[in-house]
N, C-alpha and C. Protein backbone atom coordinates (compact mmCIF):
# COMPACT_ATOMS: atom_id res chain seq x y z
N UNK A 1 -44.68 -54.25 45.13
CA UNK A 1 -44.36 -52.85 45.33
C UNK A 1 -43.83 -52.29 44.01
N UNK A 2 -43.98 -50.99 43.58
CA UNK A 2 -44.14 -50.34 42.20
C UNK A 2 -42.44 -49.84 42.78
N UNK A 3 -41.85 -49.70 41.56
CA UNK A 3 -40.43 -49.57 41.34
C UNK A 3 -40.52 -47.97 41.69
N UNK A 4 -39.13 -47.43 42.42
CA UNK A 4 -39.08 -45.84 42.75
C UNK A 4 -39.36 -44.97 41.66
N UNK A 5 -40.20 -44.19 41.27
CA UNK A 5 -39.98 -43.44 39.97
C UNK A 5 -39.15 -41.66 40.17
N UNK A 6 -38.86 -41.92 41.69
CA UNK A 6 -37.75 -40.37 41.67
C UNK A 6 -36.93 -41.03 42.01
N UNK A 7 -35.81 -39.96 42.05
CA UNK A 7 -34.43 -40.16 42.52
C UNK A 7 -34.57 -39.28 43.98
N UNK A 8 -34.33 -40.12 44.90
CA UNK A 8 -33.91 -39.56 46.23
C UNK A 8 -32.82 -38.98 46.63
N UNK A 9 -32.09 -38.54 45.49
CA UNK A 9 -31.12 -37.46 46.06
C UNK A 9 -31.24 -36.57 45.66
N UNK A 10 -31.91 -36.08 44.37
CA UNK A 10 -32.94 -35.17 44.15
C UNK A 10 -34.36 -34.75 45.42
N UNK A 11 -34.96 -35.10 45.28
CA UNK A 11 -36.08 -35.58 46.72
C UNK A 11 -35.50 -34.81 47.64
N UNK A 12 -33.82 -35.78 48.56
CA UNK A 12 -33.47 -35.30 49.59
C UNK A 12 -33.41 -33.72 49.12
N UNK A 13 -32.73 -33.46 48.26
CA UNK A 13 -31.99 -31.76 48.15
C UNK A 13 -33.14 -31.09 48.53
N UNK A 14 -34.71 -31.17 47.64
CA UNK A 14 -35.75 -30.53 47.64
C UNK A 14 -36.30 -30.31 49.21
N UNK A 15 -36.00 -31.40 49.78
CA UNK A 15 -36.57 -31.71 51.38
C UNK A 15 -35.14 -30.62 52.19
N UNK A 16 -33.94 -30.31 52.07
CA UNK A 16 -33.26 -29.66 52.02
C UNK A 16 -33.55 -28.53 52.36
N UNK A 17 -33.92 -27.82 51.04
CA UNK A 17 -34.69 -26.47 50.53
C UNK A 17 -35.36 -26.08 51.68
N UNK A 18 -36.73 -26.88 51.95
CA UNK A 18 -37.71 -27.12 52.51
C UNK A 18 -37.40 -26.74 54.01
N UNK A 19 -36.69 -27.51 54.15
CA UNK A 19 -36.12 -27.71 55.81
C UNK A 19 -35.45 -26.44 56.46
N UNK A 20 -34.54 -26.20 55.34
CA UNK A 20 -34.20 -24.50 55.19
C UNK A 20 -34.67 -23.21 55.21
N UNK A 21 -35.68 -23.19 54.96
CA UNK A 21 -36.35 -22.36 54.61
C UNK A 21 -37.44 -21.91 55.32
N UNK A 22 -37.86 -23.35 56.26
CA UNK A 22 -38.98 -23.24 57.34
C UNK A 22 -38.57 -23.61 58.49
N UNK A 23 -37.28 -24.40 58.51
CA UNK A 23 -36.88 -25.27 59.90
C UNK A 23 -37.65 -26.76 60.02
N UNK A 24 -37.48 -27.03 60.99
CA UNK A 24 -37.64 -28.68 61.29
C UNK A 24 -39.29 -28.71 61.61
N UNK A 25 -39.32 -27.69 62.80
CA UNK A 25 -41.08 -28.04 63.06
C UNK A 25 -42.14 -27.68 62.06
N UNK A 26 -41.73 -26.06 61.82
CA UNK A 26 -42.67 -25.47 60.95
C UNK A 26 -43.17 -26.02 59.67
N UNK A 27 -41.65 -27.16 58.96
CA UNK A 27 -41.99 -28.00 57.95
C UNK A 27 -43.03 -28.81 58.05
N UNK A 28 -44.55 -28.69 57.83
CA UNK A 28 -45.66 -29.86 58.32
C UNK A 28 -45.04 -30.97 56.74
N UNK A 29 -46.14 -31.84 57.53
CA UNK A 29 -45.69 -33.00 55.91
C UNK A 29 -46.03 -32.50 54.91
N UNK A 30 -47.72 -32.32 54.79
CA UNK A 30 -47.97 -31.93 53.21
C UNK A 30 -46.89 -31.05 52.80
N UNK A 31 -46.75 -29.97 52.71
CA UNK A 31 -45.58 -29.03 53.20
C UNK A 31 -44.20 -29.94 52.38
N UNK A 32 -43.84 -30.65 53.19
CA UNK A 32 -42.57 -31.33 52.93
C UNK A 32 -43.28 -32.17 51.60
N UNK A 33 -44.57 -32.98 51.55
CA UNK A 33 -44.18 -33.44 50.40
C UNK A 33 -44.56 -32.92 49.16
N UNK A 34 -44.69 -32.20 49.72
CA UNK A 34 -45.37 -31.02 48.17
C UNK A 34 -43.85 -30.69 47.38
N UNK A 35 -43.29 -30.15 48.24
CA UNK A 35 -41.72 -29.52 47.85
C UNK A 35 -40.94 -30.60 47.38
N UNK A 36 -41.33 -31.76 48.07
CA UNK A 36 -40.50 -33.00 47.12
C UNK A 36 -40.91 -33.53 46.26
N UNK A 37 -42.08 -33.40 45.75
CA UNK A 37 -42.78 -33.78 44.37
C UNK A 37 -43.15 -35.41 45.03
N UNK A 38 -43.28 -35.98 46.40
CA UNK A 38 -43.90 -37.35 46.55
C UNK A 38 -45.19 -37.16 46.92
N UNK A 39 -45.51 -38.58 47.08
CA UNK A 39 -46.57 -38.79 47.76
C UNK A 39 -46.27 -39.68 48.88
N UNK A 40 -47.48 -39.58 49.87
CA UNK A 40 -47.14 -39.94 51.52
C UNK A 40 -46.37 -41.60 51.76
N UNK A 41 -46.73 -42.59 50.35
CA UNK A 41 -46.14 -43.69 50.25
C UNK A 41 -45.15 -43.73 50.07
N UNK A 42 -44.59 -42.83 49.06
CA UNK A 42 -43.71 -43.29 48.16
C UNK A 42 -42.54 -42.53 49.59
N UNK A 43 -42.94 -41.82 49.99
CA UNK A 43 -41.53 -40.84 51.29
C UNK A 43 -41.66 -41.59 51.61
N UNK A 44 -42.61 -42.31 52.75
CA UNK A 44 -42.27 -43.40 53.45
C UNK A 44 -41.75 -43.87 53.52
N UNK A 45 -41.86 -44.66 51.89
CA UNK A 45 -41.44 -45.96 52.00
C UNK A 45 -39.67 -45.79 51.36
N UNK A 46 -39.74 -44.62 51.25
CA UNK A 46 -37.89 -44.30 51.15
C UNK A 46 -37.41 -43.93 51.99
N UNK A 47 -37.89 -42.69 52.40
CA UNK A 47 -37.53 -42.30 53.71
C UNK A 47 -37.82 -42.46 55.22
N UNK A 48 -38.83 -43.18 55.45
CA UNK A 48 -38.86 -43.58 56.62
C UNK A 48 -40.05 -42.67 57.51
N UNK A 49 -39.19 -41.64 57.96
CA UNK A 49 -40.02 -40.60 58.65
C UNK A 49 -38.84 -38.72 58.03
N UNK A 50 -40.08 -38.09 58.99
CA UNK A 50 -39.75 -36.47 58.45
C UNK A 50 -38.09 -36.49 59.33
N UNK A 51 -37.78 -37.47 60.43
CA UNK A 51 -36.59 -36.79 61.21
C UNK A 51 -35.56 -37.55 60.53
N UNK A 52 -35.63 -38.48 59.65
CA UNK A 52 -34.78 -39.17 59.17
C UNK A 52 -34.53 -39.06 57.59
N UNK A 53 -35.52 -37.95 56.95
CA UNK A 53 -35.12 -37.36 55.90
C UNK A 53 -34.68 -35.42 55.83
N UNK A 54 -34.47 -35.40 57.62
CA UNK A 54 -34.00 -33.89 58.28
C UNK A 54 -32.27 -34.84 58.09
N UNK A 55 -32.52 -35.47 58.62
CA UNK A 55 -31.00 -35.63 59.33
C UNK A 55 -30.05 -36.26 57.63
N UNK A 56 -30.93 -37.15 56.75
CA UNK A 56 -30.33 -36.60 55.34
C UNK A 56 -29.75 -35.48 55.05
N UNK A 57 -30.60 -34.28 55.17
CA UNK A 57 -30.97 -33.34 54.52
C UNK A 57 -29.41 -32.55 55.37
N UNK A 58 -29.42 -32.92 56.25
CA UNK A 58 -27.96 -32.10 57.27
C UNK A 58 -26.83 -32.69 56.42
N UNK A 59 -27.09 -33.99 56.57
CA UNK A 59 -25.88 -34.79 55.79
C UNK A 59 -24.97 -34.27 54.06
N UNK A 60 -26.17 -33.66 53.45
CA UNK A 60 -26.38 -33.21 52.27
C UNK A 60 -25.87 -31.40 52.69
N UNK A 61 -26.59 -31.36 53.54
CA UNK A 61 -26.07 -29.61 53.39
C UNK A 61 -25.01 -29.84 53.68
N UNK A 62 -24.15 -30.60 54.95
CA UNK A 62 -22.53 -30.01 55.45
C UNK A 62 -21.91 -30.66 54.20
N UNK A 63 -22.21 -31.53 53.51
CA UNK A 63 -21.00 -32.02 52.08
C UNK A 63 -21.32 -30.90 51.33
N UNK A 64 -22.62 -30.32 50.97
CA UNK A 64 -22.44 -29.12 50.08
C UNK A 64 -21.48 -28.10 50.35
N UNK A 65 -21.44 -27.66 51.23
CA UNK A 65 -21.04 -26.27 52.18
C UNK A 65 -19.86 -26.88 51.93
N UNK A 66 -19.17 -27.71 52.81
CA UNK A 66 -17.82 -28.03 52.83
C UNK A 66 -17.07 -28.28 51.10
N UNK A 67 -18.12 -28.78 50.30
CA UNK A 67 -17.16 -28.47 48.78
C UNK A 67 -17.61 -26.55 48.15
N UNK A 68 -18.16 -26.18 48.42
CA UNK A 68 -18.17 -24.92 48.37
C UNK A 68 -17.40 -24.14 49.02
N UNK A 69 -17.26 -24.30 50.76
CA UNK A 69 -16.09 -23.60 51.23
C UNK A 69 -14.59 -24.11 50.50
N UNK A 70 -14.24 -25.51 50.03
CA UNK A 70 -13.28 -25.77 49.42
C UNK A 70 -12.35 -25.06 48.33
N UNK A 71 -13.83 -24.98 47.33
CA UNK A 71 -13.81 -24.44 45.89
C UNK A 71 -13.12 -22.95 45.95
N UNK A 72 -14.02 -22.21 47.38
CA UNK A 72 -13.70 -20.65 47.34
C UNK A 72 -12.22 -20.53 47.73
N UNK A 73 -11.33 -21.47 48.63
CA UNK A 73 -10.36 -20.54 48.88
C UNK A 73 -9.11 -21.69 48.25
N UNK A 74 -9.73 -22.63 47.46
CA UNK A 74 -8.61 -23.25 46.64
C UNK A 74 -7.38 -22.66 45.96
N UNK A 75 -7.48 -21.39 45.63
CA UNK A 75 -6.68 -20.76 44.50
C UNK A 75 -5.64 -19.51 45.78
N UNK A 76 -5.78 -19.76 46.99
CA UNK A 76 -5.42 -18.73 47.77
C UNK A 76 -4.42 -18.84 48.28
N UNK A 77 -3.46 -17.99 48.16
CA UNK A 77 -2.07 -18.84 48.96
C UNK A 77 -1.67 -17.77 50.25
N UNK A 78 -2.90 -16.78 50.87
CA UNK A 78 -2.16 -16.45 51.98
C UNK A 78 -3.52 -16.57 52.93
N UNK A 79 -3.49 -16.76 54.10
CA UNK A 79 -4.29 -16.53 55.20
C UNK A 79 -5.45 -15.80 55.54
N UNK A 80 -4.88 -14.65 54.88
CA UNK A 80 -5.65 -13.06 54.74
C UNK A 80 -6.58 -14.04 53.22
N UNK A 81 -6.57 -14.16 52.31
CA UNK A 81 -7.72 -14.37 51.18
C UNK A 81 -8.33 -15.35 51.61
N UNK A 82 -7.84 -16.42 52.14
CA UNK A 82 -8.61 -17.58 52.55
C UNK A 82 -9.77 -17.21 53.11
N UNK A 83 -9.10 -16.39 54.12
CA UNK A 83 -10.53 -16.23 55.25
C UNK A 83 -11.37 -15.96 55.22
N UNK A 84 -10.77 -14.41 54.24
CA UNK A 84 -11.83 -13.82 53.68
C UNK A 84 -12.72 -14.15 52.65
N UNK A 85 -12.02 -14.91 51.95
CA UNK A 85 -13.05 -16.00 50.61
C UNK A 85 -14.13 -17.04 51.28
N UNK A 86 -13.36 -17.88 52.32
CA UNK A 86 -14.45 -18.51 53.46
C UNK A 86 -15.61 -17.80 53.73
N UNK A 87 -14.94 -16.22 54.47
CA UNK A 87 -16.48 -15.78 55.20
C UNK A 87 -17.09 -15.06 53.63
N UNK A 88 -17.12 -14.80 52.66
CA UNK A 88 -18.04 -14.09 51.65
C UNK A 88 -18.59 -15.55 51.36
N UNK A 89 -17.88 -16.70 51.06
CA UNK A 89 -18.88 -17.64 50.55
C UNK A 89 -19.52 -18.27 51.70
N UNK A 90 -19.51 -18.16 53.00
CA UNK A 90 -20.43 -18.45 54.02
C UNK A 90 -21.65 -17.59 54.00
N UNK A 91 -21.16 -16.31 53.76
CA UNK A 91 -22.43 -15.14 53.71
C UNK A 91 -22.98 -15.18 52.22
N UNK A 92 -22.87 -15.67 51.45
CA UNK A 92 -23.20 -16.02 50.22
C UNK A 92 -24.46 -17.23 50.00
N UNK A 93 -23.78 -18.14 50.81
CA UNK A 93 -24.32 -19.53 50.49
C UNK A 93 -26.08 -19.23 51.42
N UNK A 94 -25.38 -18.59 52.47
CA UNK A 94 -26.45 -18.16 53.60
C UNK A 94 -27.60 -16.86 52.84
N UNK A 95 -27.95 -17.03 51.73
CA UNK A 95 -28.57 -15.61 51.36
C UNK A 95 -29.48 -16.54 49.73
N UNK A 96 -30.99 -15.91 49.79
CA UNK A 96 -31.18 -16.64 48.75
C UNK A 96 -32.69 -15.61 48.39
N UNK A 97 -32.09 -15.41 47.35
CA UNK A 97 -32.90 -14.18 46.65
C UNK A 97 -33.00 -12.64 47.44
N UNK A 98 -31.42 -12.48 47.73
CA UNK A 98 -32.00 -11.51 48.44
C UNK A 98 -31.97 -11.17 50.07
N UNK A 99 -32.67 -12.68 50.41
CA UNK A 99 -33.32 -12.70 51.50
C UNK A 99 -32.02 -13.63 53.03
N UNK A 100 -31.91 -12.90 53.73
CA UNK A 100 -30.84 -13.96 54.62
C UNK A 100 -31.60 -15.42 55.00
N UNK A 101 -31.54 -16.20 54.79
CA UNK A 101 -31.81 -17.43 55.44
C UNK A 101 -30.84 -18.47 56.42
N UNK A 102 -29.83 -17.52 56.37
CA UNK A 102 -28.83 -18.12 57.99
C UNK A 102 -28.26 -19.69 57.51
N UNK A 103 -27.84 -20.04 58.16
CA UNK A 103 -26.69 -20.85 58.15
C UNK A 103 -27.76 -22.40 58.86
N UNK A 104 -28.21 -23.37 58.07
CA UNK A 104 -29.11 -24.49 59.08
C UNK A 104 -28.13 -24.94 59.90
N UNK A 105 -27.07 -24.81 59.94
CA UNK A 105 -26.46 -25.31 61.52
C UNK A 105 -27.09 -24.49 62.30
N UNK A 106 -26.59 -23.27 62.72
CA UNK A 106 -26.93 -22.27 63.28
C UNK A 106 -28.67 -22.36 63.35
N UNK A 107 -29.46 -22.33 62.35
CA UNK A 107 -30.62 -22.38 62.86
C UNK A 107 -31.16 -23.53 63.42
N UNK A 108 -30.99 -24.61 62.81
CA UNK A 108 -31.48 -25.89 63.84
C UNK A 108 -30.62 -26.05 64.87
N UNK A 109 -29.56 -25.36 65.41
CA UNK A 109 -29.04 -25.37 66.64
C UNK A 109 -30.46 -24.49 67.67
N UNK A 110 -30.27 -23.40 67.35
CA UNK A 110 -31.44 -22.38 67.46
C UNK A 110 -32.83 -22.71 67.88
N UNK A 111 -33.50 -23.65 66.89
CA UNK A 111 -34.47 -24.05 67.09
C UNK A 111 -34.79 -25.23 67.74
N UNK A 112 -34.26 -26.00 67.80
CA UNK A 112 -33.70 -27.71 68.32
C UNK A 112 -32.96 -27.79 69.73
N UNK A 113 -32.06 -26.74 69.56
CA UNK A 113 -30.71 -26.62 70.65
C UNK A 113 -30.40 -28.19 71.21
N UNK A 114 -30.41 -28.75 72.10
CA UNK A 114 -30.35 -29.92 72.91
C UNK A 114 -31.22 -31.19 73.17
N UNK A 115 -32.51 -30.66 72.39
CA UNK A 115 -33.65 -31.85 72.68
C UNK A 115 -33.09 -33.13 71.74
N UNK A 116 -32.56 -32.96 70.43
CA UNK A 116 -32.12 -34.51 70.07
C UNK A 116 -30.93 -34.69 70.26
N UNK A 117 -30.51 -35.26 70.77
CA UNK A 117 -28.82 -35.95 70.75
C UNK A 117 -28.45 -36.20 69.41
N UNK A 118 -28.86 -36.80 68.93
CA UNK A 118 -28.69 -37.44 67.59
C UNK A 118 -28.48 -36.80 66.13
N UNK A 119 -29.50 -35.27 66.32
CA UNK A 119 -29.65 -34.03 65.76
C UNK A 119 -27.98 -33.35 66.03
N UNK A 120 -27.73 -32.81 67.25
CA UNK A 120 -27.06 -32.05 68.19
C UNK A 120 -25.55 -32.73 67.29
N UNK A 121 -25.68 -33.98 67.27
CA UNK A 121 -23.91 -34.64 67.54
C UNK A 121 -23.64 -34.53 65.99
N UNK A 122 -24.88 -34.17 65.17
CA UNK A 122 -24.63 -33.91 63.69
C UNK A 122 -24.48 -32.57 63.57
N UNK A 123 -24.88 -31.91 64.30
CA UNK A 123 -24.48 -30.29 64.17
C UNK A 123 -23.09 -29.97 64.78
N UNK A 124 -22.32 -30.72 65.65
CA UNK A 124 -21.02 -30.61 66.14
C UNK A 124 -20.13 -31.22 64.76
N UNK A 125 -20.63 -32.09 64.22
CA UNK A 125 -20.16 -32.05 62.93
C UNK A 125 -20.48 -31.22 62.00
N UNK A 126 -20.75 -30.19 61.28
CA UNK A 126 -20.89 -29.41 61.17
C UNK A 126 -19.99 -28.28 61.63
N UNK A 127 -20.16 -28.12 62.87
CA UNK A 127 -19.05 -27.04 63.63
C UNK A 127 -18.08 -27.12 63.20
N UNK A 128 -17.53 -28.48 63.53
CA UNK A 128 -16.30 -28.98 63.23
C UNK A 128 -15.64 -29.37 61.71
N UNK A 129 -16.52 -29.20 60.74
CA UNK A 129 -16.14 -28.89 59.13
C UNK A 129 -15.97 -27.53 59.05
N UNK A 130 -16.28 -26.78 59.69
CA UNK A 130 -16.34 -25.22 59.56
C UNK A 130 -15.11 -24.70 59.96
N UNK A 131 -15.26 -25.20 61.06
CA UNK A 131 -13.25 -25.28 62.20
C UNK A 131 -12.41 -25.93 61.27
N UNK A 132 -12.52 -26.85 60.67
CA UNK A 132 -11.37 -27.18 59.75
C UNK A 132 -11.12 -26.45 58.21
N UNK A 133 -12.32 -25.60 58.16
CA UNK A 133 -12.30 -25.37 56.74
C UNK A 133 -11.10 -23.69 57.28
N UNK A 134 -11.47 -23.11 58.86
CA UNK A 134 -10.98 -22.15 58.89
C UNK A 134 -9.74 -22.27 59.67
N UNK A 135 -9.16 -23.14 60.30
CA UNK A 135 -7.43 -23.92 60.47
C UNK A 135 -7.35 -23.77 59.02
N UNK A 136 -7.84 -24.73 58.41
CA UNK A 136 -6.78 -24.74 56.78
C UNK A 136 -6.33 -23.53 56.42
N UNK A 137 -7.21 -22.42 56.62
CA UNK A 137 -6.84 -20.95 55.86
C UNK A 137 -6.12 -20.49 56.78
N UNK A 138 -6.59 -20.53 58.08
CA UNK A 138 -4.93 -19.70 58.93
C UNK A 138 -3.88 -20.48 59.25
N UNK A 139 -3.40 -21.65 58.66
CA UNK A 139 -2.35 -22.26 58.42
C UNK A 139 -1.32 -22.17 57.07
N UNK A 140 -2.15 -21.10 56.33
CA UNK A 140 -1.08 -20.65 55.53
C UNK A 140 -0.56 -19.67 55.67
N UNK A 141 0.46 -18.93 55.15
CA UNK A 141 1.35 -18.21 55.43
C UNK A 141 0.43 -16.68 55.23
N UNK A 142 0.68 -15.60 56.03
CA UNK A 142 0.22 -14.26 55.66
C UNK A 142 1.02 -13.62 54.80
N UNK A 143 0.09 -12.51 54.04
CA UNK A 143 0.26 -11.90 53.06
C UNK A 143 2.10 -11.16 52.89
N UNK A 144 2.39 -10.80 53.85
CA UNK A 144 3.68 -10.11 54.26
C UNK A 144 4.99 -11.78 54.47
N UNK A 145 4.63 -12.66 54.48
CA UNK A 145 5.48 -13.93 54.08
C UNK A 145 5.96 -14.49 55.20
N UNK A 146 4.85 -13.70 56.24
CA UNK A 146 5.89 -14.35 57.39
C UNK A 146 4.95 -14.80 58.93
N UNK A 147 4.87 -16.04 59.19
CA UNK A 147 4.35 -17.09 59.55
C UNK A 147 4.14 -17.12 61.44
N UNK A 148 3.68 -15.99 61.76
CA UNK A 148 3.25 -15.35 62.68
C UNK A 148 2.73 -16.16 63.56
N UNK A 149 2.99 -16.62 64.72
CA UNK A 149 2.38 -17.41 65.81
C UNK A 149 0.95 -16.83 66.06
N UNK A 150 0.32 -17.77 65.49
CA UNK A 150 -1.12 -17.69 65.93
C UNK A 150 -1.96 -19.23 66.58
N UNK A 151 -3.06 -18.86 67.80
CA UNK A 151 -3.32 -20.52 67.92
C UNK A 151 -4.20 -20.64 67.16
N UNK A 152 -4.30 -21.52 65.92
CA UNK A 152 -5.10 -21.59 65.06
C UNK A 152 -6.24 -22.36 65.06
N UNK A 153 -6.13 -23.23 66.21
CA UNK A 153 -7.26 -23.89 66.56
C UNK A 153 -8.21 -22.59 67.48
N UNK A 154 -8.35 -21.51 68.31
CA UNK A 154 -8.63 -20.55 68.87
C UNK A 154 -9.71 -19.58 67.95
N UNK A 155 -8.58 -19.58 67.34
CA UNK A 155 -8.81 -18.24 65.90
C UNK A 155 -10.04 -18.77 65.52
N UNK A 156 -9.61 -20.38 64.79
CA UNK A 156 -10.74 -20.82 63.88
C UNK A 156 -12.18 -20.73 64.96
N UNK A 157 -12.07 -21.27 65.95
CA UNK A 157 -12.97 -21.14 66.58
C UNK A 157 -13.86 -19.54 66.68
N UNK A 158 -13.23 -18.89 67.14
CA UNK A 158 -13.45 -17.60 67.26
C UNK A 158 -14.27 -17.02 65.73
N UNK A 159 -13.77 -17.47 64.80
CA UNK A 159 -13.81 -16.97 63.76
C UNK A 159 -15.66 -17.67 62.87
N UNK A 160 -15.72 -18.89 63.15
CA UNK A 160 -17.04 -19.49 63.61
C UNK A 160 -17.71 -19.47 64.38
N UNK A 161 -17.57 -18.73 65.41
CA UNK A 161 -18.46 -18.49 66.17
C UNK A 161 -18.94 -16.89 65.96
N UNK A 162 -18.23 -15.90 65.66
CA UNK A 162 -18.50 -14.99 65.08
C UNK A 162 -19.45 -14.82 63.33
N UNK A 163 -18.95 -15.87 62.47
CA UNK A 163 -19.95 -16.16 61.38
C UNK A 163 -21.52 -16.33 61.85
N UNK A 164 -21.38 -17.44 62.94
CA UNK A 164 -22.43 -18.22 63.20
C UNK A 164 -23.41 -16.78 63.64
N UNK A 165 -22.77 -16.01 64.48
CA UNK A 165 -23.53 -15.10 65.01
C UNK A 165 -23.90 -13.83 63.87
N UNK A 166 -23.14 -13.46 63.38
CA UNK A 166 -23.09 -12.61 62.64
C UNK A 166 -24.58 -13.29 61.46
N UNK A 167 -24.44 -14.32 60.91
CA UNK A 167 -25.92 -14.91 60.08
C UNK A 167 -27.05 -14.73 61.09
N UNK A 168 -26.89 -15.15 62.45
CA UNK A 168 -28.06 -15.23 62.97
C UNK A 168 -28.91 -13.99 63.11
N UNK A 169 -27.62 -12.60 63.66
CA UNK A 169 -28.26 -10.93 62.81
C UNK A 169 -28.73 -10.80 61.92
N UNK A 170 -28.30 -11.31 60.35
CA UNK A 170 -28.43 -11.34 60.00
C UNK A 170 -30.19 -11.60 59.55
N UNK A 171 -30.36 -12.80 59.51
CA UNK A 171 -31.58 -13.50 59.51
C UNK A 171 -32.66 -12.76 60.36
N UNK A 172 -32.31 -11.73 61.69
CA UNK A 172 -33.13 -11.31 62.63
C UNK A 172 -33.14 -10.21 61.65
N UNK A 173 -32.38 -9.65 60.49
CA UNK A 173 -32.69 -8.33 60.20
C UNK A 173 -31.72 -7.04 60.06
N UNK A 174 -30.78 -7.76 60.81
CA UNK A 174 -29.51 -6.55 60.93
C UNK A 174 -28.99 -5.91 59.50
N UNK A 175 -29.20 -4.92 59.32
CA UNK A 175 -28.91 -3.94 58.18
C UNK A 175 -27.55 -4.42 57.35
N UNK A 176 -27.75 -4.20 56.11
CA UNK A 176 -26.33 -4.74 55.50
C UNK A 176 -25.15 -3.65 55.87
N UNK A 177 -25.19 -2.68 55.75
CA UNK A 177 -24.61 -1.87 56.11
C UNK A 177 -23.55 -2.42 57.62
N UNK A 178 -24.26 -2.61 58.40
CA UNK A 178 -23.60 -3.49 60.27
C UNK A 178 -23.21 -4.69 60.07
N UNK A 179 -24.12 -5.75 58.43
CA UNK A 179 -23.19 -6.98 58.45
C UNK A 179 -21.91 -6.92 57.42
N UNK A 180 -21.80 -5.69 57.19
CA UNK A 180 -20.36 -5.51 55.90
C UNK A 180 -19.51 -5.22 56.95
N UNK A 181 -19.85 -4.55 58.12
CA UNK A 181 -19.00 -3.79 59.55
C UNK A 181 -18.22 -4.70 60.24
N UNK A 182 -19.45 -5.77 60.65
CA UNK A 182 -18.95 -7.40 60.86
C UNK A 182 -18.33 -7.89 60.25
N UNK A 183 -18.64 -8.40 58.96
CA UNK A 183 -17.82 -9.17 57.99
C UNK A 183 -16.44 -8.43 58.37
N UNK A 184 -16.36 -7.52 57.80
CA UNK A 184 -14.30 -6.53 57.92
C UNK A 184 -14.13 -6.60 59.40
N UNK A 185 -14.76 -6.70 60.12
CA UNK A 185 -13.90 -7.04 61.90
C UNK A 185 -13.50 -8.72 61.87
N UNK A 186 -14.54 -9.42 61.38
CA UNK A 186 -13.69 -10.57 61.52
C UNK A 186 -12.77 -11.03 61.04
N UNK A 187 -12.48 -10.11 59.68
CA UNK A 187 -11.39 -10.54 58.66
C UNK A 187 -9.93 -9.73 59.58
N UNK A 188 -10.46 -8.10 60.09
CA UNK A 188 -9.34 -7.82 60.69
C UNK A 188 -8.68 -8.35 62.05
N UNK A 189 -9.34 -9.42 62.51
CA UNK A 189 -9.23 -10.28 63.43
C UNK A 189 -7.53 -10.66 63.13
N UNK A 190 -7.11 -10.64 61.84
CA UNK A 190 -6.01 -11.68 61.45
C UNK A 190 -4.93 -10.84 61.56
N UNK A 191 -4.93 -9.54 61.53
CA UNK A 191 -3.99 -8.46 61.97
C UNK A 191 -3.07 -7.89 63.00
């Protein structure tokens, strides 16, 4: 057998892209291996099959996302910037040339919903990096210095589930104008 001549974490990202951009079914192979620069051996024989270089490809997006949501509200020391640094770099990360391409949790929830278990229990992870990325920010103190009973496990929830929805408008089309409307209701959520 001829030695790997890519790097598969390169590969994965590209298969990533791919996956993103079309979803899980619509991705046919040629398709997928065109975008990864292989050929039908060489995936194979690294990756296995298309659902086991998807479920990479999840693995790879929630570590991206989660050091990106990190990065944005690192420097923030009240509640109110966090959140709001969270949701611009959620609606940020979710947007590419322009164009909304939604959140792949949210869409392979969407498209997938319940048929894989295996899929599903990686997208609750997911959820649940999102929920922690938005506890961390309403566990700091608000802007006015004073440390307001909130249930922050609730909030965060609330507050992801409103993103989640708000991309999925998004992606259907909803005018920027109604997702800037959104964006400032969920931030005034914290008020």
């Amino acid at each position: 057998m001829r030695p790997k001549t890519f790097d598969p974490d390169e590969a994965t990202a590209l298969a990533l892209q791919a996956f993103w951009h079309s979803g899980f079914e619509a991705t046919n192979m040629p398709d997928l291996l065109k975008s990864m620069g292989l050929g039908r051996a060489s995936f194979y024989n690294a990756f296995g099959s298309k659902r086991e270089i998807f479920l990479k490809s999840l693995n790879l997006y929630f570590a991206t996302v989660d050091a990106h949501l990190t990065q944005a509200m690192a420097q923030d020391a009240t509640r109110e910037k966090s959140v709001t640094h969270l949701i611009d770099a959620i609606l940020a990360v979710t947007q590419h040339e322009s164009v909304w391409r939604g959140c792949l949790i949210g869409n392979t929830a969407l498209e997938m919903g319940s048929k894989d278990t295996e899929i599903s229990l990686q997208l609750g992870r997911g959820v649940r990096m999102l929920r922690k990325k938005f506890a961390e920010a309403l566990k700091k103190p608000s802007a006015d210095k004073s440390f307001n009973d909130v249930n922050v496990e609730a909030l965060a929830l609330h507050l992801v589930a409103g993103i989640q929805g708000l991309l999925v408008l998004a992606k259907a089309g909803l005018p920027r104008a109604d997702i800037a409307r959104a964006r400032n209701l969920l931030i005034s959520t914290l008020n």
